[in-house]
N, C-alpha and C. Protein backbone atom coordinates (compact mmCIF):
# COMPACT_ATOMS: atom_id res chain seq x y z
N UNK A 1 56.41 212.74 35.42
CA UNK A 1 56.30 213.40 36.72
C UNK A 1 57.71 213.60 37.28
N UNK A 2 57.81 214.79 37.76
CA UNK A 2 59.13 215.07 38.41
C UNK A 2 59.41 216.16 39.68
N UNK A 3 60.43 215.75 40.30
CA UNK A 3 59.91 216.31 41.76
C UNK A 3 59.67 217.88 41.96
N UNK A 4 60.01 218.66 40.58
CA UNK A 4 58.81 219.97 41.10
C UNK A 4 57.85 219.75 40.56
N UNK A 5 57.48 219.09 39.57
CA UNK A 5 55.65 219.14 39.74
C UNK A 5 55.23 218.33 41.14
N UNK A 6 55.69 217.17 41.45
CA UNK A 6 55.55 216.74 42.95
C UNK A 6 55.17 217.90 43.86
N UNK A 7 56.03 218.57 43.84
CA UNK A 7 56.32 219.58 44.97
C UNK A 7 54.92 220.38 44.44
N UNK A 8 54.68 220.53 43.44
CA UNK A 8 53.50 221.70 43.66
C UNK A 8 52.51 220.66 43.47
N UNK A 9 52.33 219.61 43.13
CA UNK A 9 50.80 218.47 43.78
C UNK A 9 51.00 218.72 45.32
N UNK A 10 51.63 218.49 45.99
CA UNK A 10 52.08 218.34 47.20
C UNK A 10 51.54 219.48 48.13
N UNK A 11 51.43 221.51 47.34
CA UNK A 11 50.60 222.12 47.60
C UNK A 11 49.24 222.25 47.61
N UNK A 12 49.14 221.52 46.69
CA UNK A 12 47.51 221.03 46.72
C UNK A 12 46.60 220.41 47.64
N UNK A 13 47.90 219.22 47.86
CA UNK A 13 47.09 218.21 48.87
C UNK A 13 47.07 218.78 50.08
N UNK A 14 48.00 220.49 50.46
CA UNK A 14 48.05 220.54 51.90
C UNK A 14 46.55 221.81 51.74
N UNK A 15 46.51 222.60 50.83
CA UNK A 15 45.00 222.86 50.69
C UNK A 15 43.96 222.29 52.11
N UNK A 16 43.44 221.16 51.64
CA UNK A 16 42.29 220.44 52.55
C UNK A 16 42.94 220.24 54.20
N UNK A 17 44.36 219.75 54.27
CA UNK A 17 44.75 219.91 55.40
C UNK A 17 44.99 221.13 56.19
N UNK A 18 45.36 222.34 55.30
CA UNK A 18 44.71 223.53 56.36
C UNK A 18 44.09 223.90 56.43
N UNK A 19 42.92 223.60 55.78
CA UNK A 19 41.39 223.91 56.55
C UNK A 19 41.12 223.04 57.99
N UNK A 20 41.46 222.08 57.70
CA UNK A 20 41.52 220.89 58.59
C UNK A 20 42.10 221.77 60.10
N UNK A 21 43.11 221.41 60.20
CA UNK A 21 43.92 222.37 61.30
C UNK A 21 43.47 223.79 61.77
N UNK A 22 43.24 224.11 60.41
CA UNK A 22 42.39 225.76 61.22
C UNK A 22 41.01 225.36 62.42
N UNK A 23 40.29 224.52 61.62
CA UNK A 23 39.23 224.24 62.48
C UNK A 23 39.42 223.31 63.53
N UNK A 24 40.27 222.52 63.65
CA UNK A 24 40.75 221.92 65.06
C UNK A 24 40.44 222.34 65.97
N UNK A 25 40.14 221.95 67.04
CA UNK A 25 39.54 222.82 68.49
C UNK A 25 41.14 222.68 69.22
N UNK A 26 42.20 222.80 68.71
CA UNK A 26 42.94 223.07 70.03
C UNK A 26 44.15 223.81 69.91
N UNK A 27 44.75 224.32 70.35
CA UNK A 27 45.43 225.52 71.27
C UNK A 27 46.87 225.14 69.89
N UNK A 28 46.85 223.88 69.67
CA UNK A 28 48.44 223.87 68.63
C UNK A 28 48.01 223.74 66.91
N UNK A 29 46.56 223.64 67.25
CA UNK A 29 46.25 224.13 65.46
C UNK A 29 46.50 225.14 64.80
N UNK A 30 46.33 226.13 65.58
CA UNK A 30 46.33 227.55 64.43
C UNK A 30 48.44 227.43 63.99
N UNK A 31 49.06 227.44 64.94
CA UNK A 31 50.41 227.40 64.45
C UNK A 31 51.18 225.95 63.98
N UNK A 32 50.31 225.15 64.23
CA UNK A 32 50.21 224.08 62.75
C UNK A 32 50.08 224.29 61.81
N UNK A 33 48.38 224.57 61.19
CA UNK A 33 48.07 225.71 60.04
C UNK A 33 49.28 226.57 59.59
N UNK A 34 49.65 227.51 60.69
CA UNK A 34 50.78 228.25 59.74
C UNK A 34 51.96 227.96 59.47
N UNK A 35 52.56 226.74 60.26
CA UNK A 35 53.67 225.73 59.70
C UNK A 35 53.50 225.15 58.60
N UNK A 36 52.28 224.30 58.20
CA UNK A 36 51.85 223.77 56.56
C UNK A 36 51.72 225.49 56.04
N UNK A 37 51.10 226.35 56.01
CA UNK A 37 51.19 226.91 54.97
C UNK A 37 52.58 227.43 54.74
N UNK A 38 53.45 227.63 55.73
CA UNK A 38 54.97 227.91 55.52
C UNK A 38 55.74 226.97 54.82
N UNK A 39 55.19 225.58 54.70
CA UNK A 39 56.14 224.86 54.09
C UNK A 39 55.54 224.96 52.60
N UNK A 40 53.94 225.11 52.60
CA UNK A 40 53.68 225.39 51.24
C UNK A 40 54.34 226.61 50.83
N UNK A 41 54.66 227.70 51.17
CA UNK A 41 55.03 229.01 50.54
C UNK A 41 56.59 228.22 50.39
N UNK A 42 57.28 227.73 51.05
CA UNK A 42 58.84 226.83 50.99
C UNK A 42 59.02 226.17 49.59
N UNK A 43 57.91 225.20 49.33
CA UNK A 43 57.58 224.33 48.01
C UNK A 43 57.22 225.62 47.07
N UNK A 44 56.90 226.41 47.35
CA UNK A 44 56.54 227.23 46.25
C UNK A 44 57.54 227.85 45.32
N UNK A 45 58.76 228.15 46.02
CA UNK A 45 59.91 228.64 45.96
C UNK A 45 60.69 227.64 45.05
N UNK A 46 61.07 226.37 46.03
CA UNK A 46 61.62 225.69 45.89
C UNK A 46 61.38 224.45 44.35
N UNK A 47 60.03 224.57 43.94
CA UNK A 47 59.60 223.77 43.21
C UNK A 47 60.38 224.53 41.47
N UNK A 48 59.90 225.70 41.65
CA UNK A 48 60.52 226.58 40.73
C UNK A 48 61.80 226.84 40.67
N UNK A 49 62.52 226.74 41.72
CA UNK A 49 64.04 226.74 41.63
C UNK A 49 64.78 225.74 40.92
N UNK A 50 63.90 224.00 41.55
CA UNK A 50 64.79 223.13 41.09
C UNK A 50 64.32 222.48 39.56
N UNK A 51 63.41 223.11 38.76
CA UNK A 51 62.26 223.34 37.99
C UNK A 51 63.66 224.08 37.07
N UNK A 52 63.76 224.89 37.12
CA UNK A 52 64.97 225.90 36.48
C UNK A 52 66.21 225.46 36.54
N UNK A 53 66.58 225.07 37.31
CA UNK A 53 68.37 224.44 38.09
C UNK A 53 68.02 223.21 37.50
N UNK A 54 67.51 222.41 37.38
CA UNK A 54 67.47 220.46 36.66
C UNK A 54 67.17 220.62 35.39
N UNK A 55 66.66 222.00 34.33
CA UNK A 55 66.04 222.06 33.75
C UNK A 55 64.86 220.74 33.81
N UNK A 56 63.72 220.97 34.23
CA UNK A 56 62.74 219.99 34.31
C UNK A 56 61.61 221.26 34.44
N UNK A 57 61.60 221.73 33.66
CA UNK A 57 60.20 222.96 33.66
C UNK A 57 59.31 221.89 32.20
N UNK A 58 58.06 221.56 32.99
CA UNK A 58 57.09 221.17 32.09
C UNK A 58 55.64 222.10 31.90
N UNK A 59 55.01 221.65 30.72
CA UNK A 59 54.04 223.08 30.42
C UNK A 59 52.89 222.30 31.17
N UNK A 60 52.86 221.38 31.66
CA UNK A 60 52.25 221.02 33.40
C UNK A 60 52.42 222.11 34.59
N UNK A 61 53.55 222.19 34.82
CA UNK A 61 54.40 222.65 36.03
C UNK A 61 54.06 224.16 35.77
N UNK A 62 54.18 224.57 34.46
CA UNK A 62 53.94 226.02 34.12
C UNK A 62 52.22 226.49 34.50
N UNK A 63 51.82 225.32 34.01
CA UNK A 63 49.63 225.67 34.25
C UNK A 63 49.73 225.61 36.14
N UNK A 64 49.99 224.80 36.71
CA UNK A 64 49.73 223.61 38.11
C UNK A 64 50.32 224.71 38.64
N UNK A 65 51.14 225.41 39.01
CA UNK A 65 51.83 226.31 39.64
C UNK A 65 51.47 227.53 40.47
N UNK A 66 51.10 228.10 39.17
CA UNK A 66 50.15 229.65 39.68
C UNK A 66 48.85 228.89 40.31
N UNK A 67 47.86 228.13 39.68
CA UNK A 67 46.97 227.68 40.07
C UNK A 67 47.36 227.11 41.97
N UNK A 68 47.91 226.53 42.52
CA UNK A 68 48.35 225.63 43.84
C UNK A 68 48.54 227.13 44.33
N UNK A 69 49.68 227.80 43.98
CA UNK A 69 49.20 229.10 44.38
C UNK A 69 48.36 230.46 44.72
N UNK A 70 47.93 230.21 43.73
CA UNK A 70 46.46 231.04 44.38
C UNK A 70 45.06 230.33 44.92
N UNK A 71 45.13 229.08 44.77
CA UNK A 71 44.16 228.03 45.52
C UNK A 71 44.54 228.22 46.91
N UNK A 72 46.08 228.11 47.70
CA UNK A 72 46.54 227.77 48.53
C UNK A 72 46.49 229.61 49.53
N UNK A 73 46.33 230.95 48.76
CA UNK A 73 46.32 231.89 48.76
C UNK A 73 44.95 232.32 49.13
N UNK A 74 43.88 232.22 48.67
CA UNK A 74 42.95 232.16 48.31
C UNK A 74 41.88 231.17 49.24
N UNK A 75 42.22 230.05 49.97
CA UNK A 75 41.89 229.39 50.87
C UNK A 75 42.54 229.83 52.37
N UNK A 76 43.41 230.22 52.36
CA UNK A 76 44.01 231.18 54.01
C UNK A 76 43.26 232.64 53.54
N UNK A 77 42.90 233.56 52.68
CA UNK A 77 42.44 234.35 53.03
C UNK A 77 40.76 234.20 53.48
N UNK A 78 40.36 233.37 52.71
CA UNK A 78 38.72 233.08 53.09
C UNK A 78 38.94 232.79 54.65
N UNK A 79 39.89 231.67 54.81
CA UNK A 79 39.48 231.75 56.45
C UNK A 79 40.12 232.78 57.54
N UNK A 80 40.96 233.50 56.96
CA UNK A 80 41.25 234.59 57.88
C UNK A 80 39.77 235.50 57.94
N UNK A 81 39.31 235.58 56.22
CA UNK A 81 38.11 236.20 56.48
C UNK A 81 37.29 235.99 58.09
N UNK A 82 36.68 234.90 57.86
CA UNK A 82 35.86 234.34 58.79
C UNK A 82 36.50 234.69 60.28
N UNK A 83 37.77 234.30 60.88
CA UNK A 83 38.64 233.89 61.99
C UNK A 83 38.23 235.66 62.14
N UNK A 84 38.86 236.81 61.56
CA UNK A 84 38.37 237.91 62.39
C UNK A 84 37.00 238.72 61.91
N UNK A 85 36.46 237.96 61.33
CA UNK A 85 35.37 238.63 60.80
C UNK A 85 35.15 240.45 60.67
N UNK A 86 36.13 241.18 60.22
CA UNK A 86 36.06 242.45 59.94
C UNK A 86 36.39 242.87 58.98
N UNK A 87 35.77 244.14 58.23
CA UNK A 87 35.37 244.50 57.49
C UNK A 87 37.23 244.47 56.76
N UNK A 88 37.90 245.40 57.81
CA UNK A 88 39.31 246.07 57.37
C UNK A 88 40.12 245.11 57.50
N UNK A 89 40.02 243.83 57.30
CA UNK A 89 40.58 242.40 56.73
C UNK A 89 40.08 241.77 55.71
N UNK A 90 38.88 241.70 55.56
CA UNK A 90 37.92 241.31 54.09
C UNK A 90 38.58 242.41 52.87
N UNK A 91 38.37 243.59 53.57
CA UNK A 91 39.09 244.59 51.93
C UNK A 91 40.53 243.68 51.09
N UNK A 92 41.37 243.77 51.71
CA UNK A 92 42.64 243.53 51.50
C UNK A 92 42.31 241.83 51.01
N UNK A 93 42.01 241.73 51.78
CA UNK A 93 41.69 240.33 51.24
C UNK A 93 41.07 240.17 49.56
N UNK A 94 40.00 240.55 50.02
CA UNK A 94 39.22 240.80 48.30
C UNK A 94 39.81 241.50 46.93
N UNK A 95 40.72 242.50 47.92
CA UNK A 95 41.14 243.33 46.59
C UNK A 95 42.49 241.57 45.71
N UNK A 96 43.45 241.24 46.96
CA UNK A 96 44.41 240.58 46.45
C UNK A 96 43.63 239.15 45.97
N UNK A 97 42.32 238.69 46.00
CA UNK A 97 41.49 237.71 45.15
C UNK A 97 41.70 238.35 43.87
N UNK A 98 40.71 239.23 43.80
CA UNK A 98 40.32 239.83 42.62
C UNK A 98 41.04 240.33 41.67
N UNK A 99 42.55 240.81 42.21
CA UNK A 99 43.69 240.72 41.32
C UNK A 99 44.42 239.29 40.81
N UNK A 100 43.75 238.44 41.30
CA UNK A 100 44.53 237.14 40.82
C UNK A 100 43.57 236.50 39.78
N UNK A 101 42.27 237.23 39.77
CA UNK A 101 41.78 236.32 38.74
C UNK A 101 41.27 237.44 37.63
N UNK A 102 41.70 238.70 37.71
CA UNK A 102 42.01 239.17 36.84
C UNK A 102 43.13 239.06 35.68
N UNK A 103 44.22 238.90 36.49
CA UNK A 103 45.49 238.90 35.57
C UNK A 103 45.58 237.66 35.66
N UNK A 104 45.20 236.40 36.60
CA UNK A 104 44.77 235.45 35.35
C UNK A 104 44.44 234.93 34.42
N UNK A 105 42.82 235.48 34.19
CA UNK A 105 42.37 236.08 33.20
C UNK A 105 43.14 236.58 31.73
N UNK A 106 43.95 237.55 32.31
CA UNK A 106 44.77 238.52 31.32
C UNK A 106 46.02 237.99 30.93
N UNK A 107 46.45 236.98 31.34
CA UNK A 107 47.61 236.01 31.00
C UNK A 107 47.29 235.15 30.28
N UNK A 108 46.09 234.23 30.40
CA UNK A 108 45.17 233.75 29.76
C UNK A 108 45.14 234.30 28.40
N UNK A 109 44.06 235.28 28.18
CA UNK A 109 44.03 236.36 26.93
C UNK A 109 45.12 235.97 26.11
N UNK A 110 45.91 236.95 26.92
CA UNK A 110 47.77 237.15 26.19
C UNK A 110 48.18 235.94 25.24
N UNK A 111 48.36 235.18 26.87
CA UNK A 111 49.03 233.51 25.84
C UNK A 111 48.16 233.39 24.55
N UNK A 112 46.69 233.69 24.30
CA UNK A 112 45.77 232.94 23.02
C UNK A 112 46.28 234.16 22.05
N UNK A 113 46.76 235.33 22.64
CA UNK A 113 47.26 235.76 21.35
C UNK A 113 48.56 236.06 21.21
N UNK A 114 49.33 234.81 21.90
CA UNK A 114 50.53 234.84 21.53
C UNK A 114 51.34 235.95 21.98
N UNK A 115 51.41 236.43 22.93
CA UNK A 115 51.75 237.63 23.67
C UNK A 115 51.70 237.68 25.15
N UNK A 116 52.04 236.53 25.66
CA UNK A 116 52.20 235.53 27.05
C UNK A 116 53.40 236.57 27.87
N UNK A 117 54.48 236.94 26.77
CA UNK A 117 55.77 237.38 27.59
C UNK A 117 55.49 238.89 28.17
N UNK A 118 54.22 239.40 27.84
CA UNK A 118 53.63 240.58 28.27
C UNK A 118 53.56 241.27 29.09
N UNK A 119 52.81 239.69 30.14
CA UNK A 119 52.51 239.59 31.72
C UNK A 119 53.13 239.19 32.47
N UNK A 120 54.24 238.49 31.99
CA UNK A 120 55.11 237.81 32.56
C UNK A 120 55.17 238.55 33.92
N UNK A 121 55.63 237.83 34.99
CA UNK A 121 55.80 238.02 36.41
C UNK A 121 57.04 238.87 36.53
N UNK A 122 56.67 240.16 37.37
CA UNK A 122 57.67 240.97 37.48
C UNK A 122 58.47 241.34 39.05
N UNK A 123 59.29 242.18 39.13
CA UNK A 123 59.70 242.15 40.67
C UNK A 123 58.57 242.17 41.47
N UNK A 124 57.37 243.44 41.08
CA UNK A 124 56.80 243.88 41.91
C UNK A 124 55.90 242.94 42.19
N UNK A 125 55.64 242.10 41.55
CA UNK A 125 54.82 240.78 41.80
C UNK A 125 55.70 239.36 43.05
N UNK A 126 56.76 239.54 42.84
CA UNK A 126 57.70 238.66 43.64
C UNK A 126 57.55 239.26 44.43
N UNK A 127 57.64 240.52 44.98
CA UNK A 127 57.82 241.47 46.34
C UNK A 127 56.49 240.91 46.67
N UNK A 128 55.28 241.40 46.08
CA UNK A 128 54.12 241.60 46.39
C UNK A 128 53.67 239.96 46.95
N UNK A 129 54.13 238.98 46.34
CA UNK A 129 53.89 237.33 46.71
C UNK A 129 54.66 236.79 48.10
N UNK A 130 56.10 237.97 48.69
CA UNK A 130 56.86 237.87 49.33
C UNK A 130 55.80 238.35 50.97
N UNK A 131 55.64 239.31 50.50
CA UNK A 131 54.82 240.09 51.53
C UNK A 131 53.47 239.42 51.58
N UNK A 132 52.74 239.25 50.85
CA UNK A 132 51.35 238.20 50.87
C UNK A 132 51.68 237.07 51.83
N UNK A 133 53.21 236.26 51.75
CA UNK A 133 52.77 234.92 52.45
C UNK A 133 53.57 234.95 54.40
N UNK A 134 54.30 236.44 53.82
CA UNK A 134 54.73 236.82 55.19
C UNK A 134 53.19 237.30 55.80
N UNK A 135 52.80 238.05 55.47
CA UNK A 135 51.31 238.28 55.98
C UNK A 135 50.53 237.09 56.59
N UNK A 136 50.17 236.20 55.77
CA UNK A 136 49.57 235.24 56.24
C UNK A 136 49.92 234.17 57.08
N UNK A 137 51.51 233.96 56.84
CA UNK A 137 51.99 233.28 57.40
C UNK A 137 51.57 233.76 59.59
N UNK A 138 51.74 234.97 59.06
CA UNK A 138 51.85 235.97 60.56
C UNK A 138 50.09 235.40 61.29
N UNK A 139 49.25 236.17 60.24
CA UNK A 139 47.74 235.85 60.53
C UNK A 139 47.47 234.70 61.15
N UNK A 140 47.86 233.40 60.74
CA UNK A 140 47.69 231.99 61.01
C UNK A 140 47.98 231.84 62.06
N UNK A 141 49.11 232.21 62.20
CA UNK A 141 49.83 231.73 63.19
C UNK A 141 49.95 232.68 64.64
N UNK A 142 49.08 233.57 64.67
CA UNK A 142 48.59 234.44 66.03
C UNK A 142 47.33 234.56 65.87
N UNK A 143 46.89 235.01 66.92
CA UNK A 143 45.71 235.36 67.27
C UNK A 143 45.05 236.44 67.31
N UNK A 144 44.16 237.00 66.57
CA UNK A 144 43.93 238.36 66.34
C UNK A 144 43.98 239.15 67.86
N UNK A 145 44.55 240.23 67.42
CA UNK A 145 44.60 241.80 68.26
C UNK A 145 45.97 241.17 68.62
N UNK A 146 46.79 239.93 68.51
CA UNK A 146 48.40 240.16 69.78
C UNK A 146 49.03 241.10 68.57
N UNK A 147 50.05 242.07 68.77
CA UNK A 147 50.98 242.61 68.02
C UNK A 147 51.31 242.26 66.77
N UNK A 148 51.69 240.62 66.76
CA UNK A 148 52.43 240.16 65.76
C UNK A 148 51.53 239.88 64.78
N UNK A 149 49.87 239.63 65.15
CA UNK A 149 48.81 239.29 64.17
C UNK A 149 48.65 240.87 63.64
N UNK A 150 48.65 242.05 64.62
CA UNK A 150 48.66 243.63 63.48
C UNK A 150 49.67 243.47 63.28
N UNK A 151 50.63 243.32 63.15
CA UNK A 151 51.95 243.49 61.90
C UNK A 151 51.57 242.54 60.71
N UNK A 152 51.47 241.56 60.72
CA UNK A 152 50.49 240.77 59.80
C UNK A 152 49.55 241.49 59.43
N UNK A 153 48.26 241.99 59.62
CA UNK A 153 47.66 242.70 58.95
C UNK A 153 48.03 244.33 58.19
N UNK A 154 49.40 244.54 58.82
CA UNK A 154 49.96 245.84 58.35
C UNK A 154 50.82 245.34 57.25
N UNK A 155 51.29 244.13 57.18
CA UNK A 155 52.10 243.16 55.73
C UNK A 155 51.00 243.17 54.73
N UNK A 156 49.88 242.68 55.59
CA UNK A 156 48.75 242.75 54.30
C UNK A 156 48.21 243.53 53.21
N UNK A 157 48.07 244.72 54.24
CA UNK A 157 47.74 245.94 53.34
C UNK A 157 48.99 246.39 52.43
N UNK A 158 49.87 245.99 52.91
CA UNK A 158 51.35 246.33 51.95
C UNK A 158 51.15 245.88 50.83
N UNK A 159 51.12 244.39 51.17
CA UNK A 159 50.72 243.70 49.99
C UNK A 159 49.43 244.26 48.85
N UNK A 160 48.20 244.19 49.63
CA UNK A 160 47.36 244.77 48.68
C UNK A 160 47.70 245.61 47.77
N UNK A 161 48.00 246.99 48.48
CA UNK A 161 48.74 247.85 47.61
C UNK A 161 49.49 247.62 46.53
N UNK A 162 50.79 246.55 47.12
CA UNK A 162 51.69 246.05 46.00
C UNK A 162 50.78 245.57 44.78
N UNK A 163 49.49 244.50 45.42
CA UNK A 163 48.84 244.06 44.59
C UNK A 163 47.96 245.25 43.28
N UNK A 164 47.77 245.89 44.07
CA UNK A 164 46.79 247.16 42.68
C UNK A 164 48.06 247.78 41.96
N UNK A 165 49.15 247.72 42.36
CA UNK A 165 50.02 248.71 41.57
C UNK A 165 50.38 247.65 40.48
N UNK A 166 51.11 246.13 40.88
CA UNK A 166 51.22 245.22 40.06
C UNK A 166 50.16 245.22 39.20
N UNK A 167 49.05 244.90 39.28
CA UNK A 167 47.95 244.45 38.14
C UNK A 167 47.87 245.93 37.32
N UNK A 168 47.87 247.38 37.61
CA UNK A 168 47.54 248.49 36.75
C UNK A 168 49.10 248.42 36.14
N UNK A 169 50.31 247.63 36.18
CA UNK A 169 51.38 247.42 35.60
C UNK A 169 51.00 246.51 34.37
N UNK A 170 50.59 245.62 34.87
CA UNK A 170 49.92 244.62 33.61
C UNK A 170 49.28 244.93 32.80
N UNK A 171 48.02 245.36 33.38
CA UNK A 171 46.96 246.06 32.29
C UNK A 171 47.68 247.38 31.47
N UNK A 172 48.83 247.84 32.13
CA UNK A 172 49.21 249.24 31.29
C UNK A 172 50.09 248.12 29.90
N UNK A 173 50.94 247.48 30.62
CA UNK A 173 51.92 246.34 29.70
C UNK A 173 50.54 245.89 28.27
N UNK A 174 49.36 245.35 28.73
CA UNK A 174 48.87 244.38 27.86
C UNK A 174 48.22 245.45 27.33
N UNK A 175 48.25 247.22 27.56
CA UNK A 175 46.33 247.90 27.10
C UNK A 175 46.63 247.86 25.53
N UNK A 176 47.95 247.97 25.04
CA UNK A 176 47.67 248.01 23.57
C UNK A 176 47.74 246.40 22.67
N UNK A 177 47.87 245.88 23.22
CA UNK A 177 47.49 244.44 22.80
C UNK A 177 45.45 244.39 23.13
N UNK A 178 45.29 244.30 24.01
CA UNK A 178 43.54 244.23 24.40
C UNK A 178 42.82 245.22 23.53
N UNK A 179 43.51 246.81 23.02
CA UNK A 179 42.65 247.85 22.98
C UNK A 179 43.22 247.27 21.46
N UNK A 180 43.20 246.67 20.57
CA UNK A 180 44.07 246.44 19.33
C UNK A 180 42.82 245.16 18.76
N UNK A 181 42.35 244.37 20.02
CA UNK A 181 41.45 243.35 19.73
C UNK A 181 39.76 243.78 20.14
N UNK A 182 39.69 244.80 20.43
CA UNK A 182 38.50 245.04 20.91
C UNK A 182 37.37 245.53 19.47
């Protein structure tokens, strides 16, 4: 064990605690909530940096990673779901699920046939993860309709976008590997 896999257990465990805080009945939860998830998007960064810089990258740290990340992704959008309950927040939401467990999925694939470096994570995926946690970060931490919660939802849809262009990048990267095994 070493302190970036720490650091991404550490996203895990804050998982249950921002559900926790979201549902709090009082006035300093919601920008609690988006302080833990800011320090999780912080560890997210940071776990991988010093992961690379200590050389201490384990094929732990490599599985545990993406996973804390899209658990931690994936649990703020369900409850943003709920918090504004509308339709034109669920889209964006669903589309950037459904791209994560696709090209999960498809990374998955890859690695079993040895063709992992395929999918590998690209700018537009860093942009697109950049803008995802600025988004949410925003969502959490206001209250739907003030300004700063629609600029947050206008990060979102950025993101989405980013998100469909990234994954039809992948699938274009992997189609002759998949269309080769079919």
């Amino acid at each position: 064990m070493n302190i970036p896999n720490i650091l991404t257990l550490a996203r895990i465990v804050f998982i249950p605690l921002l559900v926790v805080l979201f549902y709090l009945p009082f006035a300093w939860s919601m920008p609690l909530a988006a302080g833990l998830f800011a320090l999780a998007a912080v560890t997210d960064w940071l776990d991988g940096y010093l992961a690379r810089r200590w050389d201490q990258s384990t094929p732990f740290g490599a599985f545990l990673d993406p996973v804390a990340d899209k658990l931690m992704v994936a649990v703020a959008l369900a409850l943003l779901i709920e918090r504004y309950d509308a339709s034109w927040l669920t889209l964006p939401a669903l589309v950037i699920i459904g791209r994560e467990i696709v090209i999960s999925a498809l990374r998955e694939w890859m690695a079993e046939m040895g063709k992992r470096g395929t999918v590998a994570v690209s700018w537009i995926g860093k942009f697109k993860t950049s803008l995802q946690m600025i988004a949410l970060l925003l969502l959490l931490a206001f209250a739907p309709g003030t300004p700063v919660a629609m600029l947050g939802v206008v990060t979102l849809y950025a993101a989405a976008l980013l998100t469909l262009w990234s994954m039809i990048e992948y699938l274009r990267a992997a189609w002759p590997h998949l269309s080769d095994s079919m």
